[in-house]
Every structure is written in structure tokens, then in C-alpha cells.
N, C-alpha and C. Protein backbone atom coordinates (compact mmCIF):
# COMPACT_ATOMS: atom_id res chain seq x y z
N UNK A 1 245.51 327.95 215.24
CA UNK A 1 244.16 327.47 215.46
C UNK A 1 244.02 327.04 216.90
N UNK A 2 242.67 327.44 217.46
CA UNK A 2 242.43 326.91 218.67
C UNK A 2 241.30 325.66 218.68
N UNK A 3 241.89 324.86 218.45
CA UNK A 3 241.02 323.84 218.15
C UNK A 3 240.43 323.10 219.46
N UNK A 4 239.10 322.77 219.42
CA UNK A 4 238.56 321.99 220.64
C UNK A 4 239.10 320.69 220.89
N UNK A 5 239.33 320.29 222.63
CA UNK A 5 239.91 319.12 223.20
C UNK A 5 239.04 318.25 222.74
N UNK A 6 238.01 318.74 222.67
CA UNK A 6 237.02 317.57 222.50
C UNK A 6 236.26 317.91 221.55
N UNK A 7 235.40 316.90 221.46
CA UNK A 7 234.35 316.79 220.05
C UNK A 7 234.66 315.48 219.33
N UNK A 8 233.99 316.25 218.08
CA UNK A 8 234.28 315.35 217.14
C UNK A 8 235.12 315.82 216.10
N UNK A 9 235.28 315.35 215.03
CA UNK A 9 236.06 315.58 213.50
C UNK A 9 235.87 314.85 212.57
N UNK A 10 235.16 315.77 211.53
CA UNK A 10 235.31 315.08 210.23
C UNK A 10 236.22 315.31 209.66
N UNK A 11 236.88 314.21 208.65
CA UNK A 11 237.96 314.66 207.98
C UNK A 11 237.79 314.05 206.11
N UNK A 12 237.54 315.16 205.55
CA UNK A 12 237.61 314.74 204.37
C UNK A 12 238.89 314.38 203.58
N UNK A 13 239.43 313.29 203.31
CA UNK A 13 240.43 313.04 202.77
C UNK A 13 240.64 312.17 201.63
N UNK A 14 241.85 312.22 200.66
CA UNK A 14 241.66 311.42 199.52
C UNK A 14 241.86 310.29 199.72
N UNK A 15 240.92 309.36 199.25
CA UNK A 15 241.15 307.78 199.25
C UNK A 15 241.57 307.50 198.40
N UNK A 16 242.67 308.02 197.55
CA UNK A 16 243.12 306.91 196.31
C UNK A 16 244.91 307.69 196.04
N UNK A 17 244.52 308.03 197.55
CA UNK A 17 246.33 308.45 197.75
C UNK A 17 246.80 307.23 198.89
N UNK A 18 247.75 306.52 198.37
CA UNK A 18 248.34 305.29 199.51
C UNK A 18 248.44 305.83 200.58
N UNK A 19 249.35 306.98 200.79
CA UNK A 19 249.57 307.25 202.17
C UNK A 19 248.87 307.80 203.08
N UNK A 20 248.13 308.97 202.41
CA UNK A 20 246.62 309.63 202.83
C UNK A 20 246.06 308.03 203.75
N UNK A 21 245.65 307.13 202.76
CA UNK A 21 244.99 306.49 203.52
C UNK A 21 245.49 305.19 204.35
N UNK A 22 246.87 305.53 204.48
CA UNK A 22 247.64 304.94 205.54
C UNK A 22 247.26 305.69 206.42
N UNK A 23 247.57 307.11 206.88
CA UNK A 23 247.55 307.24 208.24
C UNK A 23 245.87 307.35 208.70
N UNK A 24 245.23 307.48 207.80
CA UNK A 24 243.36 307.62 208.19
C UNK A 24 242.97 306.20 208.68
N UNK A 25 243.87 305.19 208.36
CA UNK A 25 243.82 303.75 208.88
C UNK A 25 244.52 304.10 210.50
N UNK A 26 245.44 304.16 210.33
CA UNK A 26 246.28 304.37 211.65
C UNK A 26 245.70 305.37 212.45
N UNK A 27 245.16 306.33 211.88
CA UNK A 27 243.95 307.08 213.02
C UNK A 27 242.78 306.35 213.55
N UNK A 28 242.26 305.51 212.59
CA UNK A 28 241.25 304.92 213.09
C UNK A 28 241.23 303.62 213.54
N UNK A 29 242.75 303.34 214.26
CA UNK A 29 243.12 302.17 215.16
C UNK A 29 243.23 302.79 216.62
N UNK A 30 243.48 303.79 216.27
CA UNK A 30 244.10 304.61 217.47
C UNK A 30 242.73 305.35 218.26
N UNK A 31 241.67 305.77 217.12
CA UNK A 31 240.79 306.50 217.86
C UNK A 31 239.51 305.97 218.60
N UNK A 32 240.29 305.59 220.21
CA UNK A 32 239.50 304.47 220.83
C UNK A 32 238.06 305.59 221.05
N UNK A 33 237.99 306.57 221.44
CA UNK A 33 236.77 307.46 221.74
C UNK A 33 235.59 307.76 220.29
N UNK A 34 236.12 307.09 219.26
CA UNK A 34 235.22 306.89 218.21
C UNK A 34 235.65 309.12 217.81
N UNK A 35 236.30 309.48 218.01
CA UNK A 35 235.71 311.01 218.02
C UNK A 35 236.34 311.79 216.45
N UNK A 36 236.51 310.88 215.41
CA UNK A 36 237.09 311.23 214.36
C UNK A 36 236.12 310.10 213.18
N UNK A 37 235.54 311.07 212.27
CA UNK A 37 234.50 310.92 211.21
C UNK A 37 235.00 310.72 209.65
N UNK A 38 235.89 309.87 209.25
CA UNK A 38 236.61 309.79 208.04
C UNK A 38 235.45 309.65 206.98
N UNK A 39 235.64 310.79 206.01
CA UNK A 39 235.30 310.61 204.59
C UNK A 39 236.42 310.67 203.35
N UNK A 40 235.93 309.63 202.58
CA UNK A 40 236.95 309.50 201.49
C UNK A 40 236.16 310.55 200.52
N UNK A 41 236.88 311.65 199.85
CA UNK A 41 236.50 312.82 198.72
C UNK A 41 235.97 311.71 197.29
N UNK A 42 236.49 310.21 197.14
CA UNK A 42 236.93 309.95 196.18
C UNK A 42 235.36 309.03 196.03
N UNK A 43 234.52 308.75 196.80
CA UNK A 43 233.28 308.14 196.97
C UNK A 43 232.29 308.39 195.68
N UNK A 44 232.06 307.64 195.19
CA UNK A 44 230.78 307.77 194.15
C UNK A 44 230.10 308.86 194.84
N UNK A 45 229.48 308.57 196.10
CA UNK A 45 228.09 309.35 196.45
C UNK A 45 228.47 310.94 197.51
N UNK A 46 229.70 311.21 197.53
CA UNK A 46 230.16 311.81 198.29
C UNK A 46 229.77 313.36 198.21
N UNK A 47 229.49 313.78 197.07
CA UNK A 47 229.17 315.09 196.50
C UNK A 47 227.81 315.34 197.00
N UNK A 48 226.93 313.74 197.12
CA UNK A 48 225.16 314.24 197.26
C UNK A 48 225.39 313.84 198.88
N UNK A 49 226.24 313.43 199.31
CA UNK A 49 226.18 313.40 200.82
C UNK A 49 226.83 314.74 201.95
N UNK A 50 227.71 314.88 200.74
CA UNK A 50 228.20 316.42 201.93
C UNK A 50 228.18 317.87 200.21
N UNK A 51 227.30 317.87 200.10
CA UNK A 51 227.33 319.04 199.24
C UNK A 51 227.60 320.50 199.38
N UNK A 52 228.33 321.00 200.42
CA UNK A 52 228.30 321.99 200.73
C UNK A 52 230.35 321.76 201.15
N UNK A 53 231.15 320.75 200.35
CA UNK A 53 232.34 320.45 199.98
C UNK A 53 232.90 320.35 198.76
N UNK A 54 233.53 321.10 198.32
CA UNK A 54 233.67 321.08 196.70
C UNK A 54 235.16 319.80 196.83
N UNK A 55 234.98 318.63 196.21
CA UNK A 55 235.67 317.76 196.25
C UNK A 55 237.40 318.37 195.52
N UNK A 56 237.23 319.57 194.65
CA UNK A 56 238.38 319.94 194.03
C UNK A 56 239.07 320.17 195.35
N UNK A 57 239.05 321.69 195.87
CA UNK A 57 239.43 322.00 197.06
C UNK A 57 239.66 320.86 197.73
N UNK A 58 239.36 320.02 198.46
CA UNK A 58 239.69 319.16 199.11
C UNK A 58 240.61 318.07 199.04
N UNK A 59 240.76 317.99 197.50
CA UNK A 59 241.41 316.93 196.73
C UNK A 59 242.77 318.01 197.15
N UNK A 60 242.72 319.77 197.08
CA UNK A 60 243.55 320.18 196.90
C UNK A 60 244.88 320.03 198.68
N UNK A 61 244.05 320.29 199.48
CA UNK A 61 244.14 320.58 200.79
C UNK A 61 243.39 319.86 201.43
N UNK A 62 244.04 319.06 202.68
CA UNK A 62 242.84 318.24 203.41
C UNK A 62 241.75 319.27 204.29
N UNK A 63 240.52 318.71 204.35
CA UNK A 63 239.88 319.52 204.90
C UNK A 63 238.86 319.12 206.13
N UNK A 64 238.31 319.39 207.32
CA UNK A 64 238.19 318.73 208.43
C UNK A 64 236.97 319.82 209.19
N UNK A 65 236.11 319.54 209.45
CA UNK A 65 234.88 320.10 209.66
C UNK A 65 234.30 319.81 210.73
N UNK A 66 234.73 320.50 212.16
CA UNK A 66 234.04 320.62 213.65
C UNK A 66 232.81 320.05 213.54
N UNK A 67 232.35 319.93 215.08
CA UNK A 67 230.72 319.62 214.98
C UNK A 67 230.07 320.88 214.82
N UNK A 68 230.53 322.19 215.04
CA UNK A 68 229.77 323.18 214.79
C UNK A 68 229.12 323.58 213.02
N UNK A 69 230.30 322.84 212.47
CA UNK A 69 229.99 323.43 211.33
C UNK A 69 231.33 323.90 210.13
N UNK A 70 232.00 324.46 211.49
CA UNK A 70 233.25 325.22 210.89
C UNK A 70 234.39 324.25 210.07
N UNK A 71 235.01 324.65 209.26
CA UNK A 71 235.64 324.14 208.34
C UNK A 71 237.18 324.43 208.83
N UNK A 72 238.27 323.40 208.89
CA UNK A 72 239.63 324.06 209.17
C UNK A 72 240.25 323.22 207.98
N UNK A 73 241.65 323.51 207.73
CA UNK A 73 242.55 322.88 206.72
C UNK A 73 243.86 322.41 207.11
N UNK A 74 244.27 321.53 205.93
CA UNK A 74 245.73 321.11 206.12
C UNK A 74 245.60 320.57 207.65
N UNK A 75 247.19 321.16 208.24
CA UNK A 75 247.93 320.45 209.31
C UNK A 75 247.13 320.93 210.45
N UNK A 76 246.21 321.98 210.15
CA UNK A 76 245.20 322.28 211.48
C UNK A 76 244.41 320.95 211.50
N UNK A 77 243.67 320.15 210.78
CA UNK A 77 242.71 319.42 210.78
C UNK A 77 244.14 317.77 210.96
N UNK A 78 245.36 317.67 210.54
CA UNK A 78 245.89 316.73 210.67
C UNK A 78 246.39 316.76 212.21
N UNK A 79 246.93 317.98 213.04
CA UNK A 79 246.87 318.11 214.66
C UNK A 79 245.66 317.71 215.19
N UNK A 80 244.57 318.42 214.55
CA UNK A 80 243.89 317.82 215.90
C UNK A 80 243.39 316.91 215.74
N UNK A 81 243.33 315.88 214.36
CA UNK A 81 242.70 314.38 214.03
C UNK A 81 244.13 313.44 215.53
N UNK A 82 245.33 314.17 215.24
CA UNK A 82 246.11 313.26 216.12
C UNK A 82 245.61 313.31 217.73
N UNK A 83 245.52 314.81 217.80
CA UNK A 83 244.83 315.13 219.12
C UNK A 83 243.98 314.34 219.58
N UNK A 84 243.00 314.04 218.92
CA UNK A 84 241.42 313.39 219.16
C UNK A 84 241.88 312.15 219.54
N UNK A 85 242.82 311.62 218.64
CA UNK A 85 243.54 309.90 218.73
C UNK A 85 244.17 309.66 220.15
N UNK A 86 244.07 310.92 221.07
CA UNK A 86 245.53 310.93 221.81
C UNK A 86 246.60 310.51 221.52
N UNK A 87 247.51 311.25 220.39
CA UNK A 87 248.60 311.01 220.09
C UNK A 87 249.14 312.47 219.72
N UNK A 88 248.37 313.16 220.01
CA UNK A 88 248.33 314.76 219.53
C UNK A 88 249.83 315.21 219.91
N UNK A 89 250.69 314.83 221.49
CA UNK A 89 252.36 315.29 221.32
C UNK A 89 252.85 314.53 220.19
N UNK A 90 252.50 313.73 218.94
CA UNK A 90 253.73 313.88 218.08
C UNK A 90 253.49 314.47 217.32
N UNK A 91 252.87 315.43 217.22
CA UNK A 91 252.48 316.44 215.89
C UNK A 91 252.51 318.24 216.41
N UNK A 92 252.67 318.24 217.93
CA UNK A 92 252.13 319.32 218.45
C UNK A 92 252.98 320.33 217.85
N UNK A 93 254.28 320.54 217.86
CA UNK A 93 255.45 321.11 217.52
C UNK A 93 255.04 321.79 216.22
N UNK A 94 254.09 321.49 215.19
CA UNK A 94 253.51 321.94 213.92
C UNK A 94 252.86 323.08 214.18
N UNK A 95 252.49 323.25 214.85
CA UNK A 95 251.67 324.22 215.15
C UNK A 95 252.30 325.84 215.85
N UNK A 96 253.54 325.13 216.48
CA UNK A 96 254.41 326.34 217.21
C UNK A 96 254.52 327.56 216.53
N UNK A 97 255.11 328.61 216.86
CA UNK A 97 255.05 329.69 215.77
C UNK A 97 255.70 330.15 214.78
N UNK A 98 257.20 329.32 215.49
CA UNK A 98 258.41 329.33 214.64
C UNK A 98 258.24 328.30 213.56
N UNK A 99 257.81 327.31 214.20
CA UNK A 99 257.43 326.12 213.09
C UNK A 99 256.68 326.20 212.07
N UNK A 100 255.51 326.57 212.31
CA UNK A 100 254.20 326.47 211.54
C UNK A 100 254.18 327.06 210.04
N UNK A 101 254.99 328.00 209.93
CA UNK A 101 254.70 328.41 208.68
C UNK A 101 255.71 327.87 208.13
N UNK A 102 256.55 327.42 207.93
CA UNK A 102 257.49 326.19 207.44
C UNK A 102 256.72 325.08 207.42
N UNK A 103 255.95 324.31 208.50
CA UNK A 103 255.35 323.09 207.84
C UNK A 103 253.90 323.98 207.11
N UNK A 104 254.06 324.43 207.00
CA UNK A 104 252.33 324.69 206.60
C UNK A 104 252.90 324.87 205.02
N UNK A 105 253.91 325.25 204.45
CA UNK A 105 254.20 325.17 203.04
C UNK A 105 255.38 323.83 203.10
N UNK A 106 255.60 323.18 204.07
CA UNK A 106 256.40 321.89 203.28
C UNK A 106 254.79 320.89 203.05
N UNK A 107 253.43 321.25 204.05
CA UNK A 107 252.27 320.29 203.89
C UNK A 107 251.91 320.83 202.71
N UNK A 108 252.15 321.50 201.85
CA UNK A 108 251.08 322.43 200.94
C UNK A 108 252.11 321.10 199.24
N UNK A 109 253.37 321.25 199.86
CA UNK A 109 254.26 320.58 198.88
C UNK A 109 253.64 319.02 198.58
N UNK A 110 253.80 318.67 200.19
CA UNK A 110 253.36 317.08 199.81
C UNK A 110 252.02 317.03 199.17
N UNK A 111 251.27 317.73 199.74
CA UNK A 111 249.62 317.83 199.31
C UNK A 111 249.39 317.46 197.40
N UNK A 112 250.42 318.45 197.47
CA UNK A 112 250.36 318.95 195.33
C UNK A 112 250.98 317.51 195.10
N UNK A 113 252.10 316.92 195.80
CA UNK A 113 252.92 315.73 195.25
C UNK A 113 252.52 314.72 195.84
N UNK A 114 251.45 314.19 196.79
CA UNK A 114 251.31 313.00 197.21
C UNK A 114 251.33 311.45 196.79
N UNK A 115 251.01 311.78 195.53
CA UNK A 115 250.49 310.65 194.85
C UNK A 115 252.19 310.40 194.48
N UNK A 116 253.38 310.84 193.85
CA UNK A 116 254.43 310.46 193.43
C UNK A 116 255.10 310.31 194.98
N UNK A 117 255.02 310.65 195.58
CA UNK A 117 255.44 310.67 197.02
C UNK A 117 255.36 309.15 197.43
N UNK A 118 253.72 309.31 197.22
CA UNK A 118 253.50 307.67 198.00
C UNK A 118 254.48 306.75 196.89
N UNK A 119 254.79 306.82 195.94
CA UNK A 119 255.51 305.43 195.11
C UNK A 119 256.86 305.30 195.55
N UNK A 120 257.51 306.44 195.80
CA UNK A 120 258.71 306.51 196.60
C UNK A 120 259.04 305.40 197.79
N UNK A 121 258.15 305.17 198.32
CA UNK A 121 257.74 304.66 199.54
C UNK A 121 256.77 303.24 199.62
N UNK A 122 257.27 302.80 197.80
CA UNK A 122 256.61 301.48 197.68
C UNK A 122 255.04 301.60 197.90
N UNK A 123 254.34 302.56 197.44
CA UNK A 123 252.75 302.07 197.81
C UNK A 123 252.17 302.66 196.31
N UNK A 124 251.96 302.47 195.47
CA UNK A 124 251.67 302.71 194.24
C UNK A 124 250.58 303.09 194.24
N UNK A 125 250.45 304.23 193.27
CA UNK A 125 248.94 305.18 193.07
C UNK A 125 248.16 304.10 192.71
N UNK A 126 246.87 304.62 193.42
CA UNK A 126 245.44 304.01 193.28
C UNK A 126 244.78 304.21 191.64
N UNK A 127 245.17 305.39 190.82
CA UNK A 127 244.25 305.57 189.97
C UNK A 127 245.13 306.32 188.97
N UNK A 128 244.99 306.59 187.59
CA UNK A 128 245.83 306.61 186.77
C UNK A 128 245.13 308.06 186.14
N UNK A 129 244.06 308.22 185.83
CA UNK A 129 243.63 309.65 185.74
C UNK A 129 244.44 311.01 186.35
N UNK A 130 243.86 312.21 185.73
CA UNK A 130 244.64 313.58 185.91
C UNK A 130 244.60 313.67 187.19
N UNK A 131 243.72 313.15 188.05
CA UNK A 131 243.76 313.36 189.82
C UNK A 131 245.00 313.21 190.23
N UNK A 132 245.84 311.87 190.01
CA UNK A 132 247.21 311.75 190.82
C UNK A 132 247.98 313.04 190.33
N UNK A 133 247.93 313.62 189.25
CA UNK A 133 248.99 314.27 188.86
C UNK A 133 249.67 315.87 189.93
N UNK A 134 249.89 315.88 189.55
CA UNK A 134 250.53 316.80 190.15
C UNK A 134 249.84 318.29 189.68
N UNK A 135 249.20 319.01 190.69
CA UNK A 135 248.53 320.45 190.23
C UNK A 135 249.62 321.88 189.68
């Protein structure tokens, strides 16, 4: 992905995954230029506010939406949320060529397992419904 230096970013992500919304906290300490737009998928009103996001998909894969319009996924939209933060060299290496398709299916792993992931790591699922489970 050639993602823009600049702009903005939305990032649709799950709010009722601990760690998900650990680092969307830690992005949004970091992102002094305001240039990153966090939505939680998990929002009562979220469906009549961005309807043109199917919350499944998203729940499935994070998903992150330019100002143009355009839609990117996964570790494309998690580089350049770091990018935007200026913190973008600790993630850059994801993207390399040798790299990328190795993290792009170890992100696809955590994605499906997040929710048991985060308990590992002491932060206990938000919600007890079929969502945490594992797809």
C-alpha cells in the first residue's frame, strides 16, 4: 500500500476487545496532529452513522477509511494509524516485502483470536456473547 503522509484516518475498530482498545488509546495519546478518527464497530448508533460499513467485516479485519473515501485493511490501516502518530518506524518493517505476507497472516490469526489473546495478557473480554468467540 501506498498510503498518504498526510491526511487523515478513520479507523474502525472493535471496542470490546481489551487490547484493540489499548493501542486506539495509545494512538490517541500520541496523535498530537489530531489526524486519526477512531470509531468503535461496537456503538449502538454506529451502523446509522457510517452505513456504508458492514460491522461483520470489520469485526472481522480492522478497517480504516482515507479522506477520499477509499477503504484499506488490517496492518495497512494499523501502519499508517502509527504513521499519522509519528511513530510509523516501529511498525514500518510490516510492510517490507519479505515481511508482509507473514505478518499479514500472523494479523489475520490474532484478528480471529483477539479476544482469548487479550486474557492471556490479563485484560479480560468485554462481552460474553458469540462476538468474542473465535470465527
Amino acid at each position: 500500500m501506498n498510503a498518504p503522509q498526510t491526511g487523515t484516518l478513520r479507523i474502525y475498530y472493535d471496542g470490546l476487545c481489551p487490547l484493540c482498545v489499548n493501542e486506539m488509546r495509545h494512538l490517541e495519546r500520541l496523535d498530537q496532529g489530531r489526524k486519526l478518527d477512531l470509531q468503535d464497530i461496537s456503538a449502538a448508533d454506529f451502523s446509522e452513522r457510517f452505513p456504508h460499513i458492514d460491522p461483520v467485516q470489520a469485526d472481522r479485519i480492522l478497517h480504516g477509511e482515507l479522506e477520499d473515501g477509499t477503504l484499506i485493511y488490517g496492518l495497512d490501516v494499523t501502519v499508517l494509524a502509527w504513521r499519522l502518530a509519528g511513530r510509523g518506524r516501529w511498525v514500518a518493517f510490516l510492510r517490507w516485502p519479505l515481511v508482509r505476507p507473514v505478518a499479514d497472516r500472523v494479523y489475520l490469526f490474532f484478528a480471529r483470536h483477539r479476544h482469548r489473546i487479550s486474557g492471556w495478557f490479563g485484560r479480560p473480554q468485554t462481552c460474553t456473547d458469540d462476538r468474542c468467540a473465535p470465527r
